[in-house]
PDB file of N, CA and C in Angstrom:
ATOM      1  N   UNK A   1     -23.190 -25.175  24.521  1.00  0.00           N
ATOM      2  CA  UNK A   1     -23.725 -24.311  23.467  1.00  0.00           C
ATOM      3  C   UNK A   1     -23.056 -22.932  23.487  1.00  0.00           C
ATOM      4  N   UNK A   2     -23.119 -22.223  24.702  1.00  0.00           N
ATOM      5  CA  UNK A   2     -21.870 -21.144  24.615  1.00  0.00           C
ATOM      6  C   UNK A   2     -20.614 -20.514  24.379  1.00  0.00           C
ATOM      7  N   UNK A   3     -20.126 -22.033  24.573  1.00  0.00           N
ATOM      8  CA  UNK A   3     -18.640 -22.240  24.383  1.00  0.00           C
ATOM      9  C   UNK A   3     -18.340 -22.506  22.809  1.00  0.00           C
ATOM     10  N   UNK A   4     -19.859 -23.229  22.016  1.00  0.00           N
ATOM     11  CA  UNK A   4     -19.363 -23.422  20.648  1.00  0.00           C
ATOM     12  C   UNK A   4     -19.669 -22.111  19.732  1.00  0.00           C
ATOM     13  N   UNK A   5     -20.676 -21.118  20.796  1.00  0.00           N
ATOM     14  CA  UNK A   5     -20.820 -19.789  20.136  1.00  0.00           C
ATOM     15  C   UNK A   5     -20.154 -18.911  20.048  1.00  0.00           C
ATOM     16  N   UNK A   6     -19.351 -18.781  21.242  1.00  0.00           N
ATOM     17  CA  UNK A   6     -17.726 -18.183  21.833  1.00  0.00           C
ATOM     18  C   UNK A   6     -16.583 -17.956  20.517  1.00  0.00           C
ATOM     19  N   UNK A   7     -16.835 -19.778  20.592  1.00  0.00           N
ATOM     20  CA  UNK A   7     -15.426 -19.967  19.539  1.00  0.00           C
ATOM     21  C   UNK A   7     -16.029 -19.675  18.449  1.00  0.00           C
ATOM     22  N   UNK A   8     -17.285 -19.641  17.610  1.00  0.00           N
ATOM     23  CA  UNK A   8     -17.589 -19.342  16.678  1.00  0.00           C
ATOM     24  C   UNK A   8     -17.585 -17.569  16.565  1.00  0.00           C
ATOM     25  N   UNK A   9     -17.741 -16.934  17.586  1.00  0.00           N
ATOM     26  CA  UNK A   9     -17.905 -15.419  17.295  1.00  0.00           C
ATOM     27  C   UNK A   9     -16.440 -14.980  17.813  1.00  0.00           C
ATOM     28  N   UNK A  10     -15.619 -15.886  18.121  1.00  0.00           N
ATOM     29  CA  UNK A  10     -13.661 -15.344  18.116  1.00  0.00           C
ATOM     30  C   UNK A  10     -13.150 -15.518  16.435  1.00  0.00           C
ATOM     31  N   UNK A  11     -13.926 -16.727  16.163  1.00  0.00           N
ATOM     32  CA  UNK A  11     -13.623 -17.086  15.037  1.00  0.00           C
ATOM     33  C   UNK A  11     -13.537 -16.271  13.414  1.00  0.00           C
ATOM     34  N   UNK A  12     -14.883 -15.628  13.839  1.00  0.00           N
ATOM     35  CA  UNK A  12     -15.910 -14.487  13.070  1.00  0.00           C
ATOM     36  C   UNK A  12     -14.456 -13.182  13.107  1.00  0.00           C
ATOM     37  N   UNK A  13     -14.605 -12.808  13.837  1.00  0.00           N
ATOM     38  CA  UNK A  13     -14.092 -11.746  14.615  1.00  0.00           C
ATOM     39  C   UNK A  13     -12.658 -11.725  14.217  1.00  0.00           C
ATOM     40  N   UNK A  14     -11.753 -13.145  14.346  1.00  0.00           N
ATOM     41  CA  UNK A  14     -10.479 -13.151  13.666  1.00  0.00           C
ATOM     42  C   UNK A  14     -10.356 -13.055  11.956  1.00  0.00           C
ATOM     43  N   UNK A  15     -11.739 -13.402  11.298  1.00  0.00           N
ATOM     44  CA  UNK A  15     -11.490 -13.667  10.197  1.00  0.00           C
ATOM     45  C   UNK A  15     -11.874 -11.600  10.107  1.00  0.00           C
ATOM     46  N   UNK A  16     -12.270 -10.802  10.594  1.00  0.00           N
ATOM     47  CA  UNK A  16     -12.431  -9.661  10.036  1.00  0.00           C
ATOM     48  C   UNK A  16     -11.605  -8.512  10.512  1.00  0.00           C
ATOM     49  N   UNK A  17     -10.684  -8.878  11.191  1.00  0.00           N
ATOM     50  CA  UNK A  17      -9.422  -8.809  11.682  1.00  0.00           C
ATOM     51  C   UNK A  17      -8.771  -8.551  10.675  1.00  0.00           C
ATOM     52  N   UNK A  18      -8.435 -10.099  10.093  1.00  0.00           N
ATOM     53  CA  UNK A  18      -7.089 -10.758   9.390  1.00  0.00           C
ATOM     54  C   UNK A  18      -7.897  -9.573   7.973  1.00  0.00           C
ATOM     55  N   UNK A  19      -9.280  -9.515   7.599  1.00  0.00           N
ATOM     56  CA  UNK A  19      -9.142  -8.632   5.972  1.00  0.00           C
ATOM     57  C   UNK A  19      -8.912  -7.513   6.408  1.00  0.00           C
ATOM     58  N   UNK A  20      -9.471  -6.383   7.879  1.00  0.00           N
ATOM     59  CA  UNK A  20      -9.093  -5.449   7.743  1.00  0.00           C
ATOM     60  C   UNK A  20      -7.639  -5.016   7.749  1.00  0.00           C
ATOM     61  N   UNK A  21      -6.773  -5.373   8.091  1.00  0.00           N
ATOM     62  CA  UNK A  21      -5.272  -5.579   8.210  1.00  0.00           C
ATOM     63  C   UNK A  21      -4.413  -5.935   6.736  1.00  0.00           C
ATOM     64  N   UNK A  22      -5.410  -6.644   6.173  1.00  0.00           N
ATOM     65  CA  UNK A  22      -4.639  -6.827   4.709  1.00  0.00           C
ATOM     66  C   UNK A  22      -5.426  -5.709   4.051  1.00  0.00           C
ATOM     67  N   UNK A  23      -6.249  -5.221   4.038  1.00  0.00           N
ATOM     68  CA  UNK A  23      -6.877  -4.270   3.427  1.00  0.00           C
ATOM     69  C   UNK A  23      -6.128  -2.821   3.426  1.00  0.00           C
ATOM     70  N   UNK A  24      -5.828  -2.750   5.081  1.00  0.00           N
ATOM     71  CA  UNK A  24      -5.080  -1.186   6.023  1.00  0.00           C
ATOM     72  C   UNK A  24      -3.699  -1.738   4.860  1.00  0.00           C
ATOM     73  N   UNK A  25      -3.069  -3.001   4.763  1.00  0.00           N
ATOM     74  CA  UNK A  25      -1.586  -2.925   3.787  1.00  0.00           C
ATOM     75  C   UNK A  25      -1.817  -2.695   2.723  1.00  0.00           C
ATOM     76  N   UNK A  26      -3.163  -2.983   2.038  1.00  0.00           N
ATOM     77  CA  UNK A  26      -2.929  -2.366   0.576  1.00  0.00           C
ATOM     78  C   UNK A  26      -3.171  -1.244   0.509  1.00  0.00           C
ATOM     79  N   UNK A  27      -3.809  -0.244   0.847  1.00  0.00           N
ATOM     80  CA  UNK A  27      -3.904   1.282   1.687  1.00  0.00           C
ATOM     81  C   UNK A  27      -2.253   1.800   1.158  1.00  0.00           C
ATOM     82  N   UNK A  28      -1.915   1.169   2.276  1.00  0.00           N
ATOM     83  CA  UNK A  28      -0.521   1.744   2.202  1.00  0.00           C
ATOM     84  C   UNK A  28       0.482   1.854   1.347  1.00  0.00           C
ATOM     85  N   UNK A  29       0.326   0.440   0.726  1.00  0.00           N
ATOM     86  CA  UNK A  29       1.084   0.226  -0.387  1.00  0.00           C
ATOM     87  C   UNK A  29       0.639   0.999  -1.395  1.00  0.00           C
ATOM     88  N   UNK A  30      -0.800   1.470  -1.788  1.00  0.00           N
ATOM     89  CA  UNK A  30      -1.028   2.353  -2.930  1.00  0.00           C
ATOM     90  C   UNK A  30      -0.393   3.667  -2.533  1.00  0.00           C
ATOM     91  N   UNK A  31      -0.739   4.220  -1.377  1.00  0.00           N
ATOM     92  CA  UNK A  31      -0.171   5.447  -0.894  1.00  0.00           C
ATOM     93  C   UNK A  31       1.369   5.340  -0.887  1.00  0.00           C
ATOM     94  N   UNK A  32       2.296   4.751  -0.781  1.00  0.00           N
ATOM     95  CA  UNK A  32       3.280   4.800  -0.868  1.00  0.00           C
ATOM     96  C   UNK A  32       3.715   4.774  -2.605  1.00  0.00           C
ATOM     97  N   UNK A  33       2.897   3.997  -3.276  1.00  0.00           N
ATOM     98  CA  UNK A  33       3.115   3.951  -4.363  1.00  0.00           C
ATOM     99  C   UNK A  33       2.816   5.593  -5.332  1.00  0.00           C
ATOM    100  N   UNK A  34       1.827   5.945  -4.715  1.00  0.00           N
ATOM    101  CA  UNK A  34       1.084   6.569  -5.324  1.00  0.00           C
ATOM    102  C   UNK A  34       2.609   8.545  -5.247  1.00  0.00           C
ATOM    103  N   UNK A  35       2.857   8.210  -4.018  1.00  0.00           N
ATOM    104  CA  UNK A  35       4.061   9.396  -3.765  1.00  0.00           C
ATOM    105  C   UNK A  35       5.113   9.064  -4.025  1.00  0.00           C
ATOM    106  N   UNK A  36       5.048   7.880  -4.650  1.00  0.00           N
ATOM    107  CA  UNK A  36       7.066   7.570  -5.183  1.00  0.00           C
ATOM    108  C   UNK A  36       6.264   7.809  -7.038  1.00  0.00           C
ATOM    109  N   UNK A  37       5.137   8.319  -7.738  1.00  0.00           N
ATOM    110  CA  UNK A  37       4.951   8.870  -8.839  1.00  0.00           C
ATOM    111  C   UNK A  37       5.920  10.102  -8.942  1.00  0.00           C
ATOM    112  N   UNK A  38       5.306  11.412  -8.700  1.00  0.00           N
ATOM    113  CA  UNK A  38       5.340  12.335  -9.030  1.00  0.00           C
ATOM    114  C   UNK A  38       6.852  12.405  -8.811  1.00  0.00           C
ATOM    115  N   UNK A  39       7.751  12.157  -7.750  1.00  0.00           N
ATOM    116  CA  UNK A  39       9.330  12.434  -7.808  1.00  0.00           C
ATOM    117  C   UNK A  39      10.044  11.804  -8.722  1.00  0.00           C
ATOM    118  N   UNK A  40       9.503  10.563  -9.121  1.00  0.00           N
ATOM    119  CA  UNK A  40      10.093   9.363 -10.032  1.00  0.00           C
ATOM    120  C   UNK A  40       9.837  10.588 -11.171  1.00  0.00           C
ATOM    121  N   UNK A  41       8.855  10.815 -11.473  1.00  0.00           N
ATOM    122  CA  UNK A  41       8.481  11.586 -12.781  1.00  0.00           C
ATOM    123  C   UNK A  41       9.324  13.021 -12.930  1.00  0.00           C
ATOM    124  N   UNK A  42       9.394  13.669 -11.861  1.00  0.00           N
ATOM    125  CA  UNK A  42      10.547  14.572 -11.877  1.00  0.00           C
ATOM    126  C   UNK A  42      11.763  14.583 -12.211  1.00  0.00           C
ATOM    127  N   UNK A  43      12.147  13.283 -11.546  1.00  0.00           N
ATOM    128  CA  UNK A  43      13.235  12.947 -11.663  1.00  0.00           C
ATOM    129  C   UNK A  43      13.786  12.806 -13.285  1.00  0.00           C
ATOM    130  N   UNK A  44      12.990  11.903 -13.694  1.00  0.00           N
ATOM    131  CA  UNK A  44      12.748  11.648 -15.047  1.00  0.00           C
ATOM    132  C   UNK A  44      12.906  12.693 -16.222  1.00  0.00           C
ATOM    133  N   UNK A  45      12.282  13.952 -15.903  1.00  0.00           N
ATOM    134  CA  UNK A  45      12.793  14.716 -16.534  1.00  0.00           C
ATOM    135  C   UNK A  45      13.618  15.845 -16.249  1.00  0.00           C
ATOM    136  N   UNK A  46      14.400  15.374 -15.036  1.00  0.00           N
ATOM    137  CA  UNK A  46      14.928  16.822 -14.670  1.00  0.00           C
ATOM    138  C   UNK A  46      16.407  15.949 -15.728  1.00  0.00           C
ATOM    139  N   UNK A  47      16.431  14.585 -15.563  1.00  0.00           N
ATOM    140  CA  UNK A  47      17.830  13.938 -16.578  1.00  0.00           C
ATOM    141  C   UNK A  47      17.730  13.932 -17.458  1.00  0.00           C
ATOM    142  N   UNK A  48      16.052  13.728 -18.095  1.00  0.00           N
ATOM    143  CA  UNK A  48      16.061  14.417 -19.736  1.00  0.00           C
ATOM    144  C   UNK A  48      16.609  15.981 -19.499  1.00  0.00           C
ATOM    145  N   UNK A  49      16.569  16.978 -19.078  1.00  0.00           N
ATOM    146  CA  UNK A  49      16.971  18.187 -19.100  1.00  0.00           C
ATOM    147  C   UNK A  49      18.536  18.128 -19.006  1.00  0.00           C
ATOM    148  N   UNK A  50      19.004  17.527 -17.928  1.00  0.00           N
ATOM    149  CA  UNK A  50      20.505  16.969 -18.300  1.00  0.00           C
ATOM    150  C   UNK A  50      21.092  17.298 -19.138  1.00  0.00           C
ATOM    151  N   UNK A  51      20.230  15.949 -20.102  1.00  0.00           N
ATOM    152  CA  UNK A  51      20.608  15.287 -20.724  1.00  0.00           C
ATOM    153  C   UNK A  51      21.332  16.387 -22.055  1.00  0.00           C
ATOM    154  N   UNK A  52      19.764  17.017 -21.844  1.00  0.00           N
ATOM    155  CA  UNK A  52      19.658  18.250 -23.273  1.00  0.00           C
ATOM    156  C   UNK A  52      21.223  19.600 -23.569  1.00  0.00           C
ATOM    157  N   UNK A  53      20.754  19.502 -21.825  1.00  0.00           N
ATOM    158  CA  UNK A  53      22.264  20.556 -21.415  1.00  0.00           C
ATOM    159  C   UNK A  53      23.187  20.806 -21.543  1.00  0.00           C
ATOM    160  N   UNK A  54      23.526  19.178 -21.237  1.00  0.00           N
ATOM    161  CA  UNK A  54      25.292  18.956 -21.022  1.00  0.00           C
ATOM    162  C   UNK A  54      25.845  18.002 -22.144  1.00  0.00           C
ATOM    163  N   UNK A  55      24.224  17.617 -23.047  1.00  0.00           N
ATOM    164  CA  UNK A  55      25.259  16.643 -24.471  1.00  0.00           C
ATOM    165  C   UNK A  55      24.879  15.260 -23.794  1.00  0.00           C
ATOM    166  N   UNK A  56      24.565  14.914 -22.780  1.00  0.00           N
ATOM    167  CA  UNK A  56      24.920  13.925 -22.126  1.00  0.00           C
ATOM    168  C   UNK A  56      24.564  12.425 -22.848  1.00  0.00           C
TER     169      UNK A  56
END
């Protein structure tokens, strides 16, 4: 009976593991996403400004 409670509470325990870990990657991935905005967007118009400048 211990041994099937064991493996049942490793079991438990791996499964809340495995979401917090995919959870901590989507975290990241928004945060990474979220700071490649504002330079992308800079960027964006510093070549519209370029653009305006030089004729381009």
């Amino acid at each position: 009976m211990l041994k099937i409670l064991r493996i049942y509470i490793n079991h438990q325990l791996k499964i809340c593991f495995t979401k917090l870990i995919k959870l901590s990657k989507q975290l990241r991935k928004q945060k990474r996403v979220n700071s490649y905005k504002p330079s992308n967007l800079k960027n964006k118009y510093r070549n519209q400004l370029r653009g305006v400048l030089y004729g381009k």
